[in-house]
Protein backbone atom coordinates (compact mmCIF):
# COMPACT_ATOMS: atom_id res chain seq x y z
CA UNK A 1 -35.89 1.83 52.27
CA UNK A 2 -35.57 1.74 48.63
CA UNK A 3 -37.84 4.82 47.72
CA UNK A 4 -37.49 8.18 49.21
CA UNK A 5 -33.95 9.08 50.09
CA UNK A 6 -33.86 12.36 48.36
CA UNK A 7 -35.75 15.16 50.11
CA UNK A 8 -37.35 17.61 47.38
CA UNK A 9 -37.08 20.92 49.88
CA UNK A 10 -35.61 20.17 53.51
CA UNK A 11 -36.34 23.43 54.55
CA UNK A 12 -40.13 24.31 53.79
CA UNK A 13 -41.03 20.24 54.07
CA UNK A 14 -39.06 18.11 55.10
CA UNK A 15 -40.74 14.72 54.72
CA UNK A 16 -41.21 15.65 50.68
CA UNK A 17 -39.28 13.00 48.27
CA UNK A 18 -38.20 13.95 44.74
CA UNK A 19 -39.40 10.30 44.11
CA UNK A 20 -42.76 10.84 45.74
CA UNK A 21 -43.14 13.85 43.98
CA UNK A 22 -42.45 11.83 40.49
CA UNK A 23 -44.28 8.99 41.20
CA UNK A 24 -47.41 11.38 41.87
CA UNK A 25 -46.57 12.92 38.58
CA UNK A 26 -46.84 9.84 36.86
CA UNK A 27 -49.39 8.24 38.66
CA UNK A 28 -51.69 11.71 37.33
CA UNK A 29 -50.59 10.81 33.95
CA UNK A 30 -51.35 7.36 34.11
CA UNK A 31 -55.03 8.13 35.94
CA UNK A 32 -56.00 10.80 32.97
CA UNK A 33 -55.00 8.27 29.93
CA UNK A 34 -57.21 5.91 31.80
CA UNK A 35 -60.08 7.96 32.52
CA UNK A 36 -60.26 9.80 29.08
CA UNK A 37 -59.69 6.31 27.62
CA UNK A 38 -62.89 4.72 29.37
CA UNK A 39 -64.85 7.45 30.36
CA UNK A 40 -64.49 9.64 27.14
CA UNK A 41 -64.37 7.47 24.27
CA UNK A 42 -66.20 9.65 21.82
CA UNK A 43 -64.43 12.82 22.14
CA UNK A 44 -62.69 13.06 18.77
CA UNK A 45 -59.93 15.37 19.55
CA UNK A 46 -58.59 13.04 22.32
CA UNK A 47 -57.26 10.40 19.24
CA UNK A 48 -55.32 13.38 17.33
């Protein structure tokens, strides 16, 4: 296994990864620069 050897919280879930949980972070980030990218082009304040 190369991802997910570090549980986030044993004790309230125990099949939660700190990796998991960053790759979800990033994954968000990465879906919401696409979106407002192609979906939103004409929304001036997105290009400040």
């Amino acid at each position: 296994m190369l991802f997910g050897k570090n549980r986030l919280v044993p004790n309230i879930s125990p099949h939660k990864t700190i990796e998991g949980s960053v790759g979800g972070i990033l994954s968000s980030i990465a879906a919401s620069i696409i979106y407002t990218r192609l979906l939103l082009p004409g929304i001036i304040f997105l290009d400040s």
